[in-house]
N, C-alpha and C. Protein backbone atom coordinates (compact mmCIF):
# COMPACT_ATOMS: atom_id res chain seq x y z
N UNK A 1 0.84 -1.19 0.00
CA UNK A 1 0.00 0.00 0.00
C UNK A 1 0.88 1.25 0.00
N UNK A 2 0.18 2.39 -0.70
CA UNK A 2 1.26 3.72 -0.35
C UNK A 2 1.33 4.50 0.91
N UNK A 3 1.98 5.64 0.75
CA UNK A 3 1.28 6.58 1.84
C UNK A 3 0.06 6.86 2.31
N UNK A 4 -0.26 7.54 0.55
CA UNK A 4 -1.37 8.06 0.88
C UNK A 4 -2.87 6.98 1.77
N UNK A 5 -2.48 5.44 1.11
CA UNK A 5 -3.72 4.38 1.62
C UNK A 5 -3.53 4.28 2.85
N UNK A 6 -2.63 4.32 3.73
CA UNK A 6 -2.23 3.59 5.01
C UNK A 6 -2.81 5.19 5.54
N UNK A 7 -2.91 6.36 5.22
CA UNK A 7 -3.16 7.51 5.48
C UNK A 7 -4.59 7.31 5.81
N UNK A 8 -4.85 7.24 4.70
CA UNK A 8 -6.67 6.84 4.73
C UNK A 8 -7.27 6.10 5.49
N UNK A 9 -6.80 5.30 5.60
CA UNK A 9 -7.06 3.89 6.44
C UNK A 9 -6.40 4.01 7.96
N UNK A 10 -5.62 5.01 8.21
CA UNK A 10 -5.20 5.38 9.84
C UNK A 10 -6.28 6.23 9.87
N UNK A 11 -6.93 7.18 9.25
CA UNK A 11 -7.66 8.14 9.52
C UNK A 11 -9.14 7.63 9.84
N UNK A 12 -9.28 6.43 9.08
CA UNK A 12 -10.73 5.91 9.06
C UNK A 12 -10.29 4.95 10.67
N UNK A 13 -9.46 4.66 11.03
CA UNK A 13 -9.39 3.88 12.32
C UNK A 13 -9.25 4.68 13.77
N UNK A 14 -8.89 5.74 13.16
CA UNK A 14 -8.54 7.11 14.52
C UNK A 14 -9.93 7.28 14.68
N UNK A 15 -11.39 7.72 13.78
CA UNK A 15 -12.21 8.52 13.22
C UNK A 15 -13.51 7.63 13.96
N UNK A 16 -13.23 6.26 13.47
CA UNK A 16 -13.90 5.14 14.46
C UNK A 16 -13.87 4.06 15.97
N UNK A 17 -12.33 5.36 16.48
CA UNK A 17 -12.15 4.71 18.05
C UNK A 17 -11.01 3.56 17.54
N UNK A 18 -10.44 3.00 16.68
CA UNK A 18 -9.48 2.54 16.69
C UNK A 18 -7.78 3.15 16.54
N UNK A 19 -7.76 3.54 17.89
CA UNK A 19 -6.86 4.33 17.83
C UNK A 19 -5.00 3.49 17.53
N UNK A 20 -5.30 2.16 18.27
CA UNK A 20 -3.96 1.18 17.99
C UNK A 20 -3.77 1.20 16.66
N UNK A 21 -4.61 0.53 15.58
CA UNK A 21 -4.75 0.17 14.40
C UNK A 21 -4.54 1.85 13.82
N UNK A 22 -4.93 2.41 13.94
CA UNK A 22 -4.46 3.97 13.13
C UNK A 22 -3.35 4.23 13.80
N UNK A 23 -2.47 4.13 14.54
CA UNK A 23 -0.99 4.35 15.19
C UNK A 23 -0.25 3.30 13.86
N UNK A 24 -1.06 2.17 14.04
CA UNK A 24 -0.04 1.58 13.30
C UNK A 24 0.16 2.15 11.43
N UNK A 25 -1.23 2.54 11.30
CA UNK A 25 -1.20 2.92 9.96
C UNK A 25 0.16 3.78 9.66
N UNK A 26 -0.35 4.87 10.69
CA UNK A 26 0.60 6.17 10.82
C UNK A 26 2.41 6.07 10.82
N UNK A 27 2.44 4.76 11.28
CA UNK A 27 3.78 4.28 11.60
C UNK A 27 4.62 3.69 9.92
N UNK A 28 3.30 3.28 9.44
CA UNK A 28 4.07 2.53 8.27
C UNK A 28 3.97 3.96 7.19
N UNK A 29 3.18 4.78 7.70
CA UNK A 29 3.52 6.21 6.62
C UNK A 29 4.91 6.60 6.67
N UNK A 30 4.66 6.47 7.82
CA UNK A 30 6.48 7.11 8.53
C UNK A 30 7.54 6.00 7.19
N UNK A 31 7.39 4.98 7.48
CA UNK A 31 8.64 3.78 6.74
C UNK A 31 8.60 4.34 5.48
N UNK A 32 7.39 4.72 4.98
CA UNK A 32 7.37 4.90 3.62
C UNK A 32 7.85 6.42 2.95
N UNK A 33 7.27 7.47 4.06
CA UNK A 33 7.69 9.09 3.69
C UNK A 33 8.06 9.49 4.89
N UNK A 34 9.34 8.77 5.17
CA UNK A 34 9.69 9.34 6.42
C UNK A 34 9.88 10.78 6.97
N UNK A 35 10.19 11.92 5.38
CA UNK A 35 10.24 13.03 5.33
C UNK A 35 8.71 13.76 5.03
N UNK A 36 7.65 13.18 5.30
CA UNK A 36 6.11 13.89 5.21
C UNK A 36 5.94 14.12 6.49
N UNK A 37 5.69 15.34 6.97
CA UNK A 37 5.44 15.68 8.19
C UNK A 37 3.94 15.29 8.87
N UNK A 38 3.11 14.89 8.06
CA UNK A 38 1.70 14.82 8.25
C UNK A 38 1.92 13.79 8.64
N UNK A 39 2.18 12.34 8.65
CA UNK A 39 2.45 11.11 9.14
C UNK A 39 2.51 11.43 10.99
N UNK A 40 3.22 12.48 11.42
CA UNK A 40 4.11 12.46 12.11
C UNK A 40 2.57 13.26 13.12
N UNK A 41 2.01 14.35 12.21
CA UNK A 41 1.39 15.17 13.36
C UNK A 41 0.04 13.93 13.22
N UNK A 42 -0.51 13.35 12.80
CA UNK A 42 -1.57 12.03 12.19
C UNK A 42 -1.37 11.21 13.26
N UNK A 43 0.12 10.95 14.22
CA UNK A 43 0.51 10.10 14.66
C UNK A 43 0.51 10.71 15.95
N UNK A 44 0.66 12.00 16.47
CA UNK A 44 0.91 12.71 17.59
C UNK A 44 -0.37 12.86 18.32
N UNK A 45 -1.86 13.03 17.08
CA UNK A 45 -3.17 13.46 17.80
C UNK A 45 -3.52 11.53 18.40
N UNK A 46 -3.09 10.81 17.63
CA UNK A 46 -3.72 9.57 18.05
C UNK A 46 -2.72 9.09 19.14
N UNK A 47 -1.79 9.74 19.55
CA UNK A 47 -1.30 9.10 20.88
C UNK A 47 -1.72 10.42 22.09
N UNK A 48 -1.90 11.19 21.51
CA UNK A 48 -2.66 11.53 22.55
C UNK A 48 -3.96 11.63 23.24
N UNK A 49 -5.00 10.79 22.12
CA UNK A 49 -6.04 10.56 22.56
C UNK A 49 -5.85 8.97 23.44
N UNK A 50 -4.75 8.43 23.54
CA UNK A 50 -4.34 7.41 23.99
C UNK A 50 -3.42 7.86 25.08
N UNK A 51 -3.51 9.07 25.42
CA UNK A 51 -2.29 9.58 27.10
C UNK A 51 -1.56 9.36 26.84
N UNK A 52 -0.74 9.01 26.14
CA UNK A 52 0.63 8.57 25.80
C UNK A 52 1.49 10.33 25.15
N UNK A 53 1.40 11.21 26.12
CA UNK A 53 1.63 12.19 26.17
C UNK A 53 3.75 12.65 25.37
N UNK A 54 4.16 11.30 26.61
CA UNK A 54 5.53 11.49 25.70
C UNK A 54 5.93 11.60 24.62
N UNK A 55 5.25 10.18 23.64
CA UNK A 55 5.41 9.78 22.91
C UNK A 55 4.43 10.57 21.88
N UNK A 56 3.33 11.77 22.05
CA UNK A 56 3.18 12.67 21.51
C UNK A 56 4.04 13.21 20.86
N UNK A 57 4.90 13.90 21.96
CA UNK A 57 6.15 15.09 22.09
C UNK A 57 6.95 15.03 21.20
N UNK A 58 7.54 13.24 21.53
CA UNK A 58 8.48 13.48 20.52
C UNK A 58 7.85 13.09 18.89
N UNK A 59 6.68 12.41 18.83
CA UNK A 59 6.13 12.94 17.30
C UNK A 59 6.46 13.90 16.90
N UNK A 60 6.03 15.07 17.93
CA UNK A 60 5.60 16.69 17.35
C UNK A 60 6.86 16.96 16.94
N UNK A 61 8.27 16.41 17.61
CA UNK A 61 9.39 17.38 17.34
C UNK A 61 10.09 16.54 16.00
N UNK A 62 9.78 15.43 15.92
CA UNK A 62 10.65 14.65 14.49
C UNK A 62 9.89 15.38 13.33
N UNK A 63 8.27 15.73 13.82
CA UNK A 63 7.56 16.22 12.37
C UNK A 63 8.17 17.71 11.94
N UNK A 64 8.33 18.47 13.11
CA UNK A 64 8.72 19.76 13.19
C UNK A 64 10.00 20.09 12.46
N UNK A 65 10.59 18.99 12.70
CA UNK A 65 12.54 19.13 12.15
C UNK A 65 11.75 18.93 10.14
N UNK A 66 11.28 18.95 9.71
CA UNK A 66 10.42 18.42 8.80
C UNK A 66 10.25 19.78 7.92
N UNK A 67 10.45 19.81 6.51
CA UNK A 67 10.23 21.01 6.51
C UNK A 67 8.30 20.25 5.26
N UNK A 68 6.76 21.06 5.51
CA UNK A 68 5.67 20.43 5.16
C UNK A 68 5.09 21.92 5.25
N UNK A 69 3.47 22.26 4.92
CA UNK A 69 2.86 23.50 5.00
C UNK A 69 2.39 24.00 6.21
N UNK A 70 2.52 25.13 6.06
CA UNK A 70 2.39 25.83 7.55
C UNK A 70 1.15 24.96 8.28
N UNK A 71 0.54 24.65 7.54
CA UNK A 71 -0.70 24.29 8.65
C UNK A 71 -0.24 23.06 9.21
N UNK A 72 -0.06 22.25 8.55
CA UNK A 72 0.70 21.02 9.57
C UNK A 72 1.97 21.62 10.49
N UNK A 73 2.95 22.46 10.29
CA UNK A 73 3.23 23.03 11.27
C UNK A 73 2.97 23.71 12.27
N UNK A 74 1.62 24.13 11.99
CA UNK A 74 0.82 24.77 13.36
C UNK A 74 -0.06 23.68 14.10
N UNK A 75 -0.83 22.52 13.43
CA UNK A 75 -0.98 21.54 14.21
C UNK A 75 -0.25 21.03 15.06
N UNK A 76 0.96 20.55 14.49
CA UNK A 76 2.16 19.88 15.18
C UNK A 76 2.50 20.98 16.66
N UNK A 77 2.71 22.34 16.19
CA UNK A 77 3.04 23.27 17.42
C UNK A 77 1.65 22.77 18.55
N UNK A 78 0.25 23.47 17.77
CA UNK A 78 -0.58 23.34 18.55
C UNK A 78 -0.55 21.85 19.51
N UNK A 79 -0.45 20.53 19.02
CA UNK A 79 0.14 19.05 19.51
C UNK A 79 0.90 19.45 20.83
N UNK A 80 1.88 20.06 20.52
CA UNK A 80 2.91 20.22 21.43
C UNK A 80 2.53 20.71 22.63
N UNK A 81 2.18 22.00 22.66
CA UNK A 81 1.28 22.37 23.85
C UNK A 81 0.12 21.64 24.23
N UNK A 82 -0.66 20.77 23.41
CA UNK A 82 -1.21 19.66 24.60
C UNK A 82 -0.41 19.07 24.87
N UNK A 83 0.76 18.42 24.27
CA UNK A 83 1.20 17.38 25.06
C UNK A 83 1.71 18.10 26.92
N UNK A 84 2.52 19.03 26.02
CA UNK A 84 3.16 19.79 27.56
C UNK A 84 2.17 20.37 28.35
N UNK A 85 0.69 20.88 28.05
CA UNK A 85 -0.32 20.79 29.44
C UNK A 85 -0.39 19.42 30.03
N UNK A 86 -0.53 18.36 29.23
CA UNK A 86 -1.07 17.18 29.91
C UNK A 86 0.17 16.47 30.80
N UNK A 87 1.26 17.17 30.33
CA UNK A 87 2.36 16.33 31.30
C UNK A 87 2.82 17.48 32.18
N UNK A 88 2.54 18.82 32.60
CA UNK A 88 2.78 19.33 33.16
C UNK A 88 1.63 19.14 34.26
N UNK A 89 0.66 18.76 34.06
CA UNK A 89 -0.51 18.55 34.56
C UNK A 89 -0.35 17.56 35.68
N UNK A 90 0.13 16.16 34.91
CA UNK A 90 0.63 15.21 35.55
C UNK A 90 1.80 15.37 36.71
N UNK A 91 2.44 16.52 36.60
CA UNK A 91 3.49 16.17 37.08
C UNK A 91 3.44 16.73 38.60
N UNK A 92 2.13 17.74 38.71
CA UNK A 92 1.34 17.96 39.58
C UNK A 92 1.35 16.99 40.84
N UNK A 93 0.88 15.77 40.09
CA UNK A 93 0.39 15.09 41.54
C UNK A 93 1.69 13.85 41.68
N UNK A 94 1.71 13.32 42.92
CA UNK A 94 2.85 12.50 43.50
C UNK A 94 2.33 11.71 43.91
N UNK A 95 2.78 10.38 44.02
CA UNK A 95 1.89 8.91 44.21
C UNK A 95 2.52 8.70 45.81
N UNK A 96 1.99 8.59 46.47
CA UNK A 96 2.08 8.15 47.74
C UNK A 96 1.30 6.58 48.40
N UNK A 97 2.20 5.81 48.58
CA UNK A 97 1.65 4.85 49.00
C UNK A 97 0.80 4.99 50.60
N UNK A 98 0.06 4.20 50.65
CA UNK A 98 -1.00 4.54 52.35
C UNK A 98 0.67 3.76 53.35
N UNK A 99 1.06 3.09 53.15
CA UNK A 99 1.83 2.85 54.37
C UNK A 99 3.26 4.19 54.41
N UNK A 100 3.09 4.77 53.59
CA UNK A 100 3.44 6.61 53.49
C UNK A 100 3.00 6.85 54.71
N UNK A 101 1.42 6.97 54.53
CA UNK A 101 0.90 8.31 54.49
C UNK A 101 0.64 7.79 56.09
N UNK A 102 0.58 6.23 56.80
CA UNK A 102 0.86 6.08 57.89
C UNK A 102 1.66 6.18 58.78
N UNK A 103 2.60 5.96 58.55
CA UNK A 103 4.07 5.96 59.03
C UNK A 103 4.65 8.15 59.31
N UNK A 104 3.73 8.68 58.83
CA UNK A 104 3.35 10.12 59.15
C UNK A 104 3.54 10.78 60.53
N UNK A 105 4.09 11.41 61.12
CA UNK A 105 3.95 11.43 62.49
C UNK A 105 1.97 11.89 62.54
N UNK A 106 1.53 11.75 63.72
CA UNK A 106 0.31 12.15 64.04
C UNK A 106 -0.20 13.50 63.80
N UNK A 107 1.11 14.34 64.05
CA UNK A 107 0.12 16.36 63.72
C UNK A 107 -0.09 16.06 61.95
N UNK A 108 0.47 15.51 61.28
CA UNK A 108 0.52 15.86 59.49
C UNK A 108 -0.67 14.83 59.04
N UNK A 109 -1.37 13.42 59.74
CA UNK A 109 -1.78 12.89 59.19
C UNK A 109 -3.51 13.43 58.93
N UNK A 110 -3.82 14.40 59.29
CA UNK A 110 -4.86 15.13 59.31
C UNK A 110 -5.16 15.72 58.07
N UNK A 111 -4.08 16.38 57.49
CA UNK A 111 -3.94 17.15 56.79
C UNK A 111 -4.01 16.89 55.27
């Protein structure tokens, strides 16, 4: 298949909740036009509807090094700043286990 089909066919799998199966489409665009930036931002919105926030990021920045039309470069930017709300977001909260939060002296465990 070419680009453009595996394009089509990631888009029709993103479009219907198959977000794995359109990653993968997106992936074999990449093998094929590794220099099309659209592969790349195609590939960035479907991992982030999947939290996979990192692996957004660095989509956004391989597509970016990319030279494609401004508008896929403003997607890709726009990409970027979700990714970095959603992991700045994350980085917010700290996992504390309960035998933590016991082991607490008594004035803090209130709190």
């Amino acid at each position: 298949m070419s680009f453009e089909e595996y394009k089509i066919q990631g888009n029709h799998c993103y479009q219907t909740g198959d977000l794995e199966t359109s990653l993968q489409c997106y992936n074999k665009c990449i093998r094929i036009e590794p220099t099309n930036p659209v592969a790349y931002a195609n590939k960035a919105m479907a991992l982030l509807k999947l939290h996979r926030y990192q692996d957004a990021l660095a989509a956004c920045h391989l597509g970016l090094k990319l030279k494609g039309p401004e508008k896929i470069r403003d997607k890709l930017l726009y990409r970027v700043k979700l990714a970095q709300s959603h992991l700045s977001s994350e980085a917010k909260y700290v996992e504390v286990s309960i035998d933590e939060v016991t082991t607490l002296p008594l004035e803090f465990r209130g709190l």
